[in-house]
Protein backbone atom coordinates (compact mmCIF):
# COMPACT_ATOMS: atom_id res chain seq x y z
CA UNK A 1 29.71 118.24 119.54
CA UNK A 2 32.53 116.42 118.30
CA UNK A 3 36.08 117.83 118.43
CA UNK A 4 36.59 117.62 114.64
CA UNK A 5 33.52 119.39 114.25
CA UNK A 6 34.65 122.26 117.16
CA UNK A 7 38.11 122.06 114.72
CA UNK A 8 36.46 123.01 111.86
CA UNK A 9 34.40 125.78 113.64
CA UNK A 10 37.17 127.50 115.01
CA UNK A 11 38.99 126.86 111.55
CA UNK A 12 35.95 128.80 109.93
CA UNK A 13 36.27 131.55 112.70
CA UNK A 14 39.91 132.00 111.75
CA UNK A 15 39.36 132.76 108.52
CA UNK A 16 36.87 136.13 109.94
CA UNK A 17 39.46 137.25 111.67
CA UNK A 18 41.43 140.28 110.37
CA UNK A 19 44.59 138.76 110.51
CA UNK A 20 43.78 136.28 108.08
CA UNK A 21 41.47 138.43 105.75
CA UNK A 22 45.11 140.32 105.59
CA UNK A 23 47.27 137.54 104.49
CA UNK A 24 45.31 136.91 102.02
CA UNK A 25 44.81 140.21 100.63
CA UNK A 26 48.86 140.75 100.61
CA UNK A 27 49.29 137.17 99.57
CA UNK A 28 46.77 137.96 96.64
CA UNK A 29 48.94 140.88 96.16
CA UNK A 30 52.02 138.93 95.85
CA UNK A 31 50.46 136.70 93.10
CA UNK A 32 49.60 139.81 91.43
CA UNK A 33 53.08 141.19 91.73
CA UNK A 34 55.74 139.17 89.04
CA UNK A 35 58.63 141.27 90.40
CA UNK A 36 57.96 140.24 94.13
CA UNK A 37 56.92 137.09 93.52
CA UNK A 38 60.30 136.14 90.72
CA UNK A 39 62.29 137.46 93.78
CA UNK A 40 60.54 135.29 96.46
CA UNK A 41 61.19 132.40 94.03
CA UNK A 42 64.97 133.25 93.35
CA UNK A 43 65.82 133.89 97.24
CA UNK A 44 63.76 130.26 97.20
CA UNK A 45 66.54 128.62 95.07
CA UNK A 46 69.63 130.35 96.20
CA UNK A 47 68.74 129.36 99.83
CA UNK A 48 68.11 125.06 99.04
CA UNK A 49 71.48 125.98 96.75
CA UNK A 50 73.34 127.18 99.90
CA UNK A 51 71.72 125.08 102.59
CA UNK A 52 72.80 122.18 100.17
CA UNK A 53 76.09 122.96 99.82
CA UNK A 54 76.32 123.27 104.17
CA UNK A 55 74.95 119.60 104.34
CA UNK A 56 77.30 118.59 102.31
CA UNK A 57 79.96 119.72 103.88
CA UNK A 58 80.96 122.36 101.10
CA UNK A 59 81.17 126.31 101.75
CA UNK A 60 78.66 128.13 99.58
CA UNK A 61 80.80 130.53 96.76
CA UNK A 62 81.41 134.32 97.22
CA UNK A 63 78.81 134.32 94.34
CA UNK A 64 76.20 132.85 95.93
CA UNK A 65 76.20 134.35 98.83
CA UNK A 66 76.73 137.75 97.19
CA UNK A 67 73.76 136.43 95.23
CA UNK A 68 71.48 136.18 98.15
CA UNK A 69 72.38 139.43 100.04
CA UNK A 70 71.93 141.59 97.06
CA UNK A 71 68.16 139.99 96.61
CA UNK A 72 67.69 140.33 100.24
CA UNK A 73 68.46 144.25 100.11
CA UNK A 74 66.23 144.08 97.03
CA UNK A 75 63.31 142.22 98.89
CA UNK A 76 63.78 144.45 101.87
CA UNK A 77 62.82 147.68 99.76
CA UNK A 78 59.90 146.05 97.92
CA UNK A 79 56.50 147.29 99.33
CA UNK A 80 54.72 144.26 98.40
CA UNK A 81 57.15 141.54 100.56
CA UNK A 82 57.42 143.99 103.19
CA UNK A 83 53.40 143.77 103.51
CA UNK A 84 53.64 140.30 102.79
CA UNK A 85 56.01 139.50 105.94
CA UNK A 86 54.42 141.85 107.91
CA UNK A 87 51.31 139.66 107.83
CA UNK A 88 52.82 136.36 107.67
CA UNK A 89 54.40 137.46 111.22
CA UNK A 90 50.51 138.72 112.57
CA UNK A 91 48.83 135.41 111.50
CA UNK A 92 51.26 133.56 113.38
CA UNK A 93 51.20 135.82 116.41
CA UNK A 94 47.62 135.44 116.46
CA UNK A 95 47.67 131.47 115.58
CA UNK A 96 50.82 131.07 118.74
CA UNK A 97 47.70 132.94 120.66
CA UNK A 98 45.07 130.54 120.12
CA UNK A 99 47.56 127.06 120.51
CA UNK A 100 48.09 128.59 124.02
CA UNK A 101 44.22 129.48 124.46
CA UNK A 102 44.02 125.70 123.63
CA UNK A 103 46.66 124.87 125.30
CA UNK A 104 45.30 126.20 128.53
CA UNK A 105 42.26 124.46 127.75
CA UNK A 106 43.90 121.19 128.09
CA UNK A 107 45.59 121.84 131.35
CA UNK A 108 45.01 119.72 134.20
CA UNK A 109 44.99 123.38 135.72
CA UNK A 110 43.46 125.56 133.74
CA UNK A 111 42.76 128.19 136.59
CA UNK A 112 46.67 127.98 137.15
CA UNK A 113 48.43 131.59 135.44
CA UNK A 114 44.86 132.72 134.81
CA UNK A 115 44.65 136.70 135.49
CA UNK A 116 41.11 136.74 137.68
């Protein structure tokens, strides 16, 4: 079997795991949820608007950044983005998992830091 082919299996096992099935119920939810998703989009903009102003050498205004922290207190008590991130963190936990299951698999040593 080839390795794209062993790829694409574990890419289809991925998506059965629960992890996944949850990000995309909450980011299904998120779609569904104008509020969350207008503030996702605003944070969005206000953070290229800030980071652009730091690469350029220019201090972001009181206004923006008065801006972002009163959308972040916003996001922070909305159900939805609070799901949302929770998930987002899981899935990556899970996918950090299996790059180091991999990872070990390419070891010259793979019995090295195995738990017998």
């Amino acid at each position: 079997m080839s390795v794209m082919k062993k790829a694409s299996d574990l890419g289809k096992e991925i998506s059965k795991t629960e992890q996944y099935k949850e990000l995309e119920r909450v980011s299904q939810n998120m779609q569904e949820d104008a509020e969350a998703s207008q503030m996702i989009k605003e944070i969005q903009e206000l953070q290229q608007q800030i980071q652009f102003a730091q690469q350029s050498g220019v201090q972001p205004s009181e206004d923006q950044i008065q801006q972002f922290n009163d959308l972040k207190t916003k996001m922070d008590s909305s159900l939805t983005i609070q799901a949302y991130a929770k998930a987002q963190n899981d899935f990556s936990e899970f996918m950090q998992e299996v790059n180091n299951a991999i990872s070990e698999g390419i070891s010259p040593n793979p019995e090295k830091g195995k738990d017998a």
